[in-house]
N, C-alpha and C. Protein backbone atom coordinates (compact mmCIF):
# COMPACT_ATOMS: atom_id res chain seq x y z
N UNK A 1 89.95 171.44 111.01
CA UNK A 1 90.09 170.41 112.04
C UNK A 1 91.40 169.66 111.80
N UNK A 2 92.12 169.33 112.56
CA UNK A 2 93.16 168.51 112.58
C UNK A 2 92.73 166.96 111.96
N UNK A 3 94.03 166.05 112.25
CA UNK A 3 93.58 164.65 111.94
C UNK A 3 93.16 164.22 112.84
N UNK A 4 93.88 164.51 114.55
CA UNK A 4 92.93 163.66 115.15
C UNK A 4 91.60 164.46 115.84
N UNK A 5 91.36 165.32 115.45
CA UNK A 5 89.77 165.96 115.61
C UNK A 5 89.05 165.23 114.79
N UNK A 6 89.85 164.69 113.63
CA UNK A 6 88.55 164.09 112.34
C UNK A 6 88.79 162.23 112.78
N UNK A 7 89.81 162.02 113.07
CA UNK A 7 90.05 160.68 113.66
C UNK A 7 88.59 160.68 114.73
N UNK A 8 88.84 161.17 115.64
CA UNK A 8 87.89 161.33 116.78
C UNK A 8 86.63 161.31 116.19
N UNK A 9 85.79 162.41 115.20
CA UNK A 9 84.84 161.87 114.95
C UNK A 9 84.40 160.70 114.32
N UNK A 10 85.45 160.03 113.50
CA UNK A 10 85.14 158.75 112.79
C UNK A 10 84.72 158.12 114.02
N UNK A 11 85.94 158.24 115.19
CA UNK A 11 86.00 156.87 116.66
C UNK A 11 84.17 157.21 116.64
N UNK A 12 84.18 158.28 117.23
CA UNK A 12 82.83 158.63 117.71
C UNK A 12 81.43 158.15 117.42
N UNK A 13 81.50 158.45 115.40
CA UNK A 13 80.49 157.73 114.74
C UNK A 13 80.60 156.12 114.87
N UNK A 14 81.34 155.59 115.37
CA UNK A 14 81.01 154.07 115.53
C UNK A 14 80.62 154.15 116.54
N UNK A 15 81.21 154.16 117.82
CA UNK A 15 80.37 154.31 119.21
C UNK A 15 78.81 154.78 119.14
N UNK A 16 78.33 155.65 118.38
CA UNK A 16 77.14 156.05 118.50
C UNK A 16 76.40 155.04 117.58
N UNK A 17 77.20 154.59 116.59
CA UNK A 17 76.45 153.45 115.52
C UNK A 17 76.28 152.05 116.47
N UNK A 18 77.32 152.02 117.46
CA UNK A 18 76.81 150.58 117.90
C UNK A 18 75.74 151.00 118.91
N UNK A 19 75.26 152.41 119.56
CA UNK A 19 74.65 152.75 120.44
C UNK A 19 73.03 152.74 119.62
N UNK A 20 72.88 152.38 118.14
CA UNK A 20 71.84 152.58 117.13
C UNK A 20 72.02 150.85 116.73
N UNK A 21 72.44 150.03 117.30
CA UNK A 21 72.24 149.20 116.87
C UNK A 21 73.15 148.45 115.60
N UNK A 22 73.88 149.19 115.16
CA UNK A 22 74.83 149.16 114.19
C UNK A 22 76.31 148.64 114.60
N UNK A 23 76.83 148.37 113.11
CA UNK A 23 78.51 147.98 113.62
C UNK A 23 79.33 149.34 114.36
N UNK A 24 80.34 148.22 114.49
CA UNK A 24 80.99 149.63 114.80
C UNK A 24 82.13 149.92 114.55
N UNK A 25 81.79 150.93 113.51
CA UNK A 25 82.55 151.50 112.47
C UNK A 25 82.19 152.80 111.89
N UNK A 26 82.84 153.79 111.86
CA UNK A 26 82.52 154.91 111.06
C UNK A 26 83.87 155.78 110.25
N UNK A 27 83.46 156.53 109.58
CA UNK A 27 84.34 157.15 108.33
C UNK A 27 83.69 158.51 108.34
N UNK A 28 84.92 159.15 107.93
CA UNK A 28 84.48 160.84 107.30
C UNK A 28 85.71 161.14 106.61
N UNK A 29 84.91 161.60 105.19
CA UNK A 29 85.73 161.96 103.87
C UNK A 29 86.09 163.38 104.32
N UNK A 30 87.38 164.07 104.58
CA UNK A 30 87.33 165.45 104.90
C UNK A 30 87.65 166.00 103.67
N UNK A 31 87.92 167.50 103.27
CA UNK A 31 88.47 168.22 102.40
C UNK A 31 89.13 169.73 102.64
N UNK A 32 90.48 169.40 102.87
CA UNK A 32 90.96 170.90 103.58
C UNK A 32 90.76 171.06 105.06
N UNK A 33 90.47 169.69 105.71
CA UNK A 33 90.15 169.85 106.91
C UNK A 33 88.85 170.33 107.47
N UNK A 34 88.32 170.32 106.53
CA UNK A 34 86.51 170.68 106.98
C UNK A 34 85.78 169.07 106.48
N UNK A 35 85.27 168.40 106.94
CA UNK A 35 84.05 167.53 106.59
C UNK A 35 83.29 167.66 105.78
N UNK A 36 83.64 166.76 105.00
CA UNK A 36 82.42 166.45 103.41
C UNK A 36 81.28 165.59 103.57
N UNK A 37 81.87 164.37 103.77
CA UNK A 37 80.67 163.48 104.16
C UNK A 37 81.40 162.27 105.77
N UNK A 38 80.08 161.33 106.23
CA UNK A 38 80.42 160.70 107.17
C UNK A 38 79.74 159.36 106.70
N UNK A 39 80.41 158.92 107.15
CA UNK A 39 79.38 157.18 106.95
C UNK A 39 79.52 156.13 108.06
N UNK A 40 78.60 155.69 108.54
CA UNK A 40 78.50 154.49 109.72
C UNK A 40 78.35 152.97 108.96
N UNK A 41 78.69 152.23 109.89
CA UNK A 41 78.23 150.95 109.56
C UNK A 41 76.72 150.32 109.08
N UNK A 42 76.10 150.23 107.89
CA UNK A 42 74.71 149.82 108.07
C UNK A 42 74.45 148.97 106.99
N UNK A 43 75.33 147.96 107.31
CA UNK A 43 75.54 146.45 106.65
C UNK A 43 73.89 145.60 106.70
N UNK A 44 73.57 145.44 108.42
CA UNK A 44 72.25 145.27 108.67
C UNK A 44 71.41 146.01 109.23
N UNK A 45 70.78 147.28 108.63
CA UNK A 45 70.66 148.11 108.60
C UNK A 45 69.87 148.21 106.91
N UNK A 46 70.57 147.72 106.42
CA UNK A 46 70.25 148.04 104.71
C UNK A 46 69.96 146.67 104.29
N UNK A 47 70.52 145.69 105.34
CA UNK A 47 70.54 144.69 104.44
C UNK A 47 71.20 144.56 102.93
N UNK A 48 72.61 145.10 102.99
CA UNK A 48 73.07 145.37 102.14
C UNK A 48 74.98 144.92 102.67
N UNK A 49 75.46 144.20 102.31
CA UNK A 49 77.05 144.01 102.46
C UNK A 49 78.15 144.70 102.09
N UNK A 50 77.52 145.34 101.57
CA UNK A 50 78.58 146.75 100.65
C UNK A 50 78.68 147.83 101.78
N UNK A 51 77.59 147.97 102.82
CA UNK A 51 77.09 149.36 103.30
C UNK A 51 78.07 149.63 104.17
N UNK A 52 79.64 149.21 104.26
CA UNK A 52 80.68 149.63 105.26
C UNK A 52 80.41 150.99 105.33
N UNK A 53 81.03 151.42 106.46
CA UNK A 53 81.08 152.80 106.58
C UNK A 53 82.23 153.73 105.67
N UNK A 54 83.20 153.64 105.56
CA UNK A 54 83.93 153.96 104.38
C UNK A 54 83.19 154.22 102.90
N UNK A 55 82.33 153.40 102.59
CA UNK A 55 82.32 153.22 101.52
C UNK A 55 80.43 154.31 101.61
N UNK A 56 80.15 154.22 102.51
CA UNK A 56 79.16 155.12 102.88
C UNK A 56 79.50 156.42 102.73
N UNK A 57 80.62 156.72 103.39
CA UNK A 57 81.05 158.09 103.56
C UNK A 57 81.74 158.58 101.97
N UNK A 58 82.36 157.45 101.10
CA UNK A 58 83.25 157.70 99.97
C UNK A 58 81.34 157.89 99.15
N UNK A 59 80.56 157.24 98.96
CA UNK A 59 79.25 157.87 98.33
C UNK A 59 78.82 159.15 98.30
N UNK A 60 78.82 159.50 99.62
CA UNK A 60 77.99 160.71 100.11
C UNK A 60 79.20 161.51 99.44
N UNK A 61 80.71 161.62 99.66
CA UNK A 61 81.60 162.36 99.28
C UNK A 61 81.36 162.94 97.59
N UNK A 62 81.50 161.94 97.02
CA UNK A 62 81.43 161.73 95.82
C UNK A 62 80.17 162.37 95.21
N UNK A 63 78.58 162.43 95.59
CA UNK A 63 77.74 162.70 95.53
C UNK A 63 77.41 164.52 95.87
N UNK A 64 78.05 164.43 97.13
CA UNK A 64 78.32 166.05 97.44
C UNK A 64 78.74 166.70 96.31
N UNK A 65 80.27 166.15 96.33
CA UNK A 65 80.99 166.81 95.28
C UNK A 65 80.62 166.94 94.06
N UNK A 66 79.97 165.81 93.46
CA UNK A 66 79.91 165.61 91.48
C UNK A 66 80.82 165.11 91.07
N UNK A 67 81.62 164.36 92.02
CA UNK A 67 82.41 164.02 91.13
C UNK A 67 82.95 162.75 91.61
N UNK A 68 83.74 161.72 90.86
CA UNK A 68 84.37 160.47 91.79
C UNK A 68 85.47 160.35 91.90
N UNK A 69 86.40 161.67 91.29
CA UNK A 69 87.79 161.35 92.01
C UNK A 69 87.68 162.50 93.10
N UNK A 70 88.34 161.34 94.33
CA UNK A 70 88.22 162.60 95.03
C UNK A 70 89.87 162.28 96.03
N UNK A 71 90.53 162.79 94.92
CA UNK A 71 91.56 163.06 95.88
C UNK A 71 92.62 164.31 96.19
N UNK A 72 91.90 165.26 96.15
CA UNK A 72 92.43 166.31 97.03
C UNK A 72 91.07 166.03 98.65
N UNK A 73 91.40 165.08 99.11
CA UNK A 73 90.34 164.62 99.74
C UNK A 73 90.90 163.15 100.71
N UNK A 74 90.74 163.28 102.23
CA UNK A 74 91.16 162.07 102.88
C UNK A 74 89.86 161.67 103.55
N UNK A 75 90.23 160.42 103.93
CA UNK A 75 89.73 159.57 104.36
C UNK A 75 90.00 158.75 106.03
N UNK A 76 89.24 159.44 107.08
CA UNK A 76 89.59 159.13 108.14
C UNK A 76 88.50 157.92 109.24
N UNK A 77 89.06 156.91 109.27
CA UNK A 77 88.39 155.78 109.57
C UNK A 77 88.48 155.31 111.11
N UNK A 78 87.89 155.03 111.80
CA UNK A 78 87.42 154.58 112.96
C UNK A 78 88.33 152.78 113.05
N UNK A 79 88.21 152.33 111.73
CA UNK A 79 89.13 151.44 111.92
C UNK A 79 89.83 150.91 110.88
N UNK A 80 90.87 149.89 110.41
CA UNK A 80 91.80 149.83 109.46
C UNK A 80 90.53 149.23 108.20
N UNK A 81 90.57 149.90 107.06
CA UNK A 81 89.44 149.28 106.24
C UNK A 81 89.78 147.58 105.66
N UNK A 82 88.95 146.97 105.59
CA UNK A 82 88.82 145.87 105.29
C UNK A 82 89.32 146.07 103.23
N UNK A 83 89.44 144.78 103.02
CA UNK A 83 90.10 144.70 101.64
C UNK A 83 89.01 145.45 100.49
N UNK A 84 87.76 145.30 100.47
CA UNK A 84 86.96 145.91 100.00
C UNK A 84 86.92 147.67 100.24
N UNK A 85 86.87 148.22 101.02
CA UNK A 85 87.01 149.58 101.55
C UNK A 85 87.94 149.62 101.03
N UNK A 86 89.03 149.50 101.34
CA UNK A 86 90.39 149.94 100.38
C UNK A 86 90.85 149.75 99.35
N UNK A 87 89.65 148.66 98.81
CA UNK A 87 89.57 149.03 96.80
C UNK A 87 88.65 150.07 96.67
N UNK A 88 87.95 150.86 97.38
CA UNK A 88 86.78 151.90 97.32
C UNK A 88 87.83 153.22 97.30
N UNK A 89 88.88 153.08 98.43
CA UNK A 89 89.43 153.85 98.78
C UNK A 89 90.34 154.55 97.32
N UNK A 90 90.74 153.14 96.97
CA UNK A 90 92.13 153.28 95.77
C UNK A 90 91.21 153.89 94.40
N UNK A 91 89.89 152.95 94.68
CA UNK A 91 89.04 153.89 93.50
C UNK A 91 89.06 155.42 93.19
N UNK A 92 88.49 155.53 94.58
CA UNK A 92 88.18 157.23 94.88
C UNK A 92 89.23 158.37 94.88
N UNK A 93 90.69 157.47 94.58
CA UNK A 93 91.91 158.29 94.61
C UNK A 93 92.00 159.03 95.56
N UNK A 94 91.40 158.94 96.70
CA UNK A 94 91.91 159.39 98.21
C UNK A 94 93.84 159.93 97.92
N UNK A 95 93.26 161.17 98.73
CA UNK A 95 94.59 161.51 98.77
C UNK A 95 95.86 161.17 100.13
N UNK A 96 94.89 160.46 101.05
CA UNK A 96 95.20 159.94 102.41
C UNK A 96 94.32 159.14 102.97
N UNK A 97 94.78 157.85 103.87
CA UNK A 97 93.92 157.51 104.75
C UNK A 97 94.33 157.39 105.93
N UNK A 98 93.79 157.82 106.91
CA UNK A 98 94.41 157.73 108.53
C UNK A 98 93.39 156.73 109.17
N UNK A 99 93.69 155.58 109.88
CA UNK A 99 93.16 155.13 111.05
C UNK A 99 93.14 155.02 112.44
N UNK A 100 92.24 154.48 113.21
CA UNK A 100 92.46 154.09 114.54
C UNK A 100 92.44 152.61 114.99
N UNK A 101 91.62 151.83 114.78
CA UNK A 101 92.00 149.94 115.45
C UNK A 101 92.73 149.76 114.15
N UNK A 102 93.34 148.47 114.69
CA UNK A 102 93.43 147.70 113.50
C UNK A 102 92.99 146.70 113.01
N UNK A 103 92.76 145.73 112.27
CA UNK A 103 92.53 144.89 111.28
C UNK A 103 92.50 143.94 112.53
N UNK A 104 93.40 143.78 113.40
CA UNK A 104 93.98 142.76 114.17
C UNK A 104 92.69 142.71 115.40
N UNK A 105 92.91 143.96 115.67
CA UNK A 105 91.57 144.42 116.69
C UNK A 105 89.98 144.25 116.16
N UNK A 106 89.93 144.33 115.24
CA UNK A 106 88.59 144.17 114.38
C UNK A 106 88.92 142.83 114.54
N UNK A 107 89.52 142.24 114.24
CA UNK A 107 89.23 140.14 113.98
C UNK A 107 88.91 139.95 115.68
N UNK A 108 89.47 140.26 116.57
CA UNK A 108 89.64 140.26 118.11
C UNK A 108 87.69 140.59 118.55
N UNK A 109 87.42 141.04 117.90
CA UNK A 109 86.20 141.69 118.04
C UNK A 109 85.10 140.61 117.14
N UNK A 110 85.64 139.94 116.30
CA UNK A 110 84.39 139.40 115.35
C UNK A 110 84.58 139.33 113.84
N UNK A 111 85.40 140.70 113.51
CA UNK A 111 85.14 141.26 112.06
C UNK A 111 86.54 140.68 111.67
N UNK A 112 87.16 139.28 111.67
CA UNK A 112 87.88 139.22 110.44
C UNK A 112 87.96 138.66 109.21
N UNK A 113 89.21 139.71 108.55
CA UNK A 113 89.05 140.20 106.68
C UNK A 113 90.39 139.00 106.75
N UNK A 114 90.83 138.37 107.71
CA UNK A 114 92.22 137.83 107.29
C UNK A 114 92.02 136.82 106.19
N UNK A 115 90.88 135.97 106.10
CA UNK A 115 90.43 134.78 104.86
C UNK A 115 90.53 135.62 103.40
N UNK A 116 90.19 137.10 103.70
CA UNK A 116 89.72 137.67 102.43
C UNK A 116 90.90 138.08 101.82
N UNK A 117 92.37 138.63 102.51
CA UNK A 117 93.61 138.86 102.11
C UNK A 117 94.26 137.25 101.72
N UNK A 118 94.04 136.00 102.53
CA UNK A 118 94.89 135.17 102.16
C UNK A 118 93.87 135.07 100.35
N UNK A 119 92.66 134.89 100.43
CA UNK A 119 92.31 134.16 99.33
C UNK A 119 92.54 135.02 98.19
N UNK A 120 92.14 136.49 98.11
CA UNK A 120 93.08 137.25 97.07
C UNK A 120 94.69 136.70 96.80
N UNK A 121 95.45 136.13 97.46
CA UNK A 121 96.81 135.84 97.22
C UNK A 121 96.91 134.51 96.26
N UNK A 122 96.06 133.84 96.40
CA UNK A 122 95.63 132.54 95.27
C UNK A 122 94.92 132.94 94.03
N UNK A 123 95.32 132.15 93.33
CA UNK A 123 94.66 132.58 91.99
C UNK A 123 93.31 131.60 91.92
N UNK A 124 92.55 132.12 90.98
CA UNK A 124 91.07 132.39 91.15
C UNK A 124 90.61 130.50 91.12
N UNK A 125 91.79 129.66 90.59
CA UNK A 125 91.23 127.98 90.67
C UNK A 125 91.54 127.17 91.95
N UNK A 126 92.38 128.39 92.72
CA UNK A 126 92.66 127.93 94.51
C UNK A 126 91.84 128.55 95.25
N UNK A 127 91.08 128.89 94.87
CA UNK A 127 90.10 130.14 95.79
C UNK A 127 88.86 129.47 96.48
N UNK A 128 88.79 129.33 97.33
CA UNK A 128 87.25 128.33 98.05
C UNK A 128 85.68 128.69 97.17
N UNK A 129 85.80 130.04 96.41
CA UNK A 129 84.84 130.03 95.84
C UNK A 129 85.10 130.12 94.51
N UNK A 130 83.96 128.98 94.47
CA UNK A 130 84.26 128.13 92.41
C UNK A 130 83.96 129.49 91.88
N UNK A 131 85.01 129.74 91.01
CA UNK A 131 84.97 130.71 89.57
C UNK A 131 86.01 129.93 88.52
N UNK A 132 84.73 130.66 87.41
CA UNK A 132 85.24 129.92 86.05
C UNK A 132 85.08 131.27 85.36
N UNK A 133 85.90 131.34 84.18
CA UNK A 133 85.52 132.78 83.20
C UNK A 133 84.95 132.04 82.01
N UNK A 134 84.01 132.62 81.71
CA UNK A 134 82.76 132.37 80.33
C UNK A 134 82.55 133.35 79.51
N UNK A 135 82.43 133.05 78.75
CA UNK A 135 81.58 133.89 77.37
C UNK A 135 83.09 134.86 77.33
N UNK A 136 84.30 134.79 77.43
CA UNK A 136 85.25 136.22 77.47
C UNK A 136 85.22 137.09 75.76
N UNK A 137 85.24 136.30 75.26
CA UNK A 137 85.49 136.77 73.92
C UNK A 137 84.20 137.42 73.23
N UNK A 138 82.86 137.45 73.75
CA UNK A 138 81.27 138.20 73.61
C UNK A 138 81.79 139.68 74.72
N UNK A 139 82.51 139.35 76.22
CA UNK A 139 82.53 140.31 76.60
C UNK A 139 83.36 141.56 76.45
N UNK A 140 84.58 141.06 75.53
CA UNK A 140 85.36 141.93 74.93
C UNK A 140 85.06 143.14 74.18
N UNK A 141 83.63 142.23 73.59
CA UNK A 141 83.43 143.71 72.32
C UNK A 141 82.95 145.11 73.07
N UNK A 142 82.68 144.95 74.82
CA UNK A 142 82.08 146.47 75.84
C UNK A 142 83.54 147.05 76.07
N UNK A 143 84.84 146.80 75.71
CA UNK A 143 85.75 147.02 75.87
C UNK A 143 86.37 147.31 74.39
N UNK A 144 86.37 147.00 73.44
CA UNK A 144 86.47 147.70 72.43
C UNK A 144 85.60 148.70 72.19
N UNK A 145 84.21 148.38 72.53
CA UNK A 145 83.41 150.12 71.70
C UNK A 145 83.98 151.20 73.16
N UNK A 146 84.52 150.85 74.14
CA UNK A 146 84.71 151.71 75.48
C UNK A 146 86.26 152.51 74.70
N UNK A 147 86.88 151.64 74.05
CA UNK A 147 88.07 152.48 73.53
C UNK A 147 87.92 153.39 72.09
N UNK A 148 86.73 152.89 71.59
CA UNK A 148 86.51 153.62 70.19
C UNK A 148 85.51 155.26 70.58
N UNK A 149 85.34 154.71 72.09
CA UNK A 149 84.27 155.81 72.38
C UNK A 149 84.67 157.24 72.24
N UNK A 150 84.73 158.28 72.05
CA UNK A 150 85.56 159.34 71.87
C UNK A 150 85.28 160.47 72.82
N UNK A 151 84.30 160.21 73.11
CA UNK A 151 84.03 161.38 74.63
C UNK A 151 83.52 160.70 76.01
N UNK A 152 84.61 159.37 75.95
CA UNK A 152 84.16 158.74 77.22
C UNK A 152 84.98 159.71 78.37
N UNK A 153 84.52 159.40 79.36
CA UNK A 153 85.08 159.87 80.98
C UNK A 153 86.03 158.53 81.05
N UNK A 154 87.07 159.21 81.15
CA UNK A 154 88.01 157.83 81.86
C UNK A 154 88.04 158.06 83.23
N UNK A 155 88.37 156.67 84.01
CA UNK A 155 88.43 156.98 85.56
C UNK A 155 89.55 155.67 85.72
């Protein structure tokens, strides 16, 4: 399939997700141009805030495969991913991502991430939500036995 054959089905899976009651948003992880996995919006649905569609489709990918890097592997989205999706994305070592709306069009619609890019740009004592770091020096020692480990999986 081309990109925009796989573009098209992402568009598609949102249209049919808002036709289910869902956002509207969908993703499909391809590989070589054939389809691995797809994921819709089912934020409420799951009752779950994580459940973007991206990050639906980067599961199922990952799960298919066995594995979590997946980047001989793109990522074609229905719309520009929000700041979260595209730490999923950078996780998964995607080897591409193509979209269709943008970010701009998603806020136009309801869904904007623009609070979530400015407040990443402040450091964590300008940030509207109180964080403090505790206990750092107890949590260090999961990070020393992680480097002494000798047959860990790095990712």
């Amino acid at each position: 399939m081309t990109h925009e054959q796989l573009l098209e089905r992402a568009i598609r899976l949102s249209i049919d997700n808002v036709a289910q009651g869902g956002g509207p948003f969908g993703a499909v992880v391809a590989r070589g141009g054939e389809i691995v996995a797809e994921g819709v919006n089912r934020v409420t649905a799951l009752h779950d805030p994580t459940a973007h569609a991206e990050v639906q489709a980067i599961r199922l990918a990952a799960q298919k495969l066995g594995r979590f890097d997946l980047s001989d592997c793109v990522l074609y989205a229905s719309c520009e991913p929000c700041p979260m999706c595209l730490g999923a994305i950078y996780w998964a070592r995607l080897g591409a991502l193509y979209y269709a709306a943008t970010q701009h069009d998603a806020a136009d619609a309801g869904f904007d991430d623009a609070f979530i890019y400015r407040e990443l740009a402040l450091t964590p004592a300008q940030r509207r939500l109180p964080t403090a770091t505790l206990c750092r020096e107890e949590a260090l020692e999961a990070f020393r036995r992680w480097r002494e480990q000798a047959d860990r999986i790095d990712y």
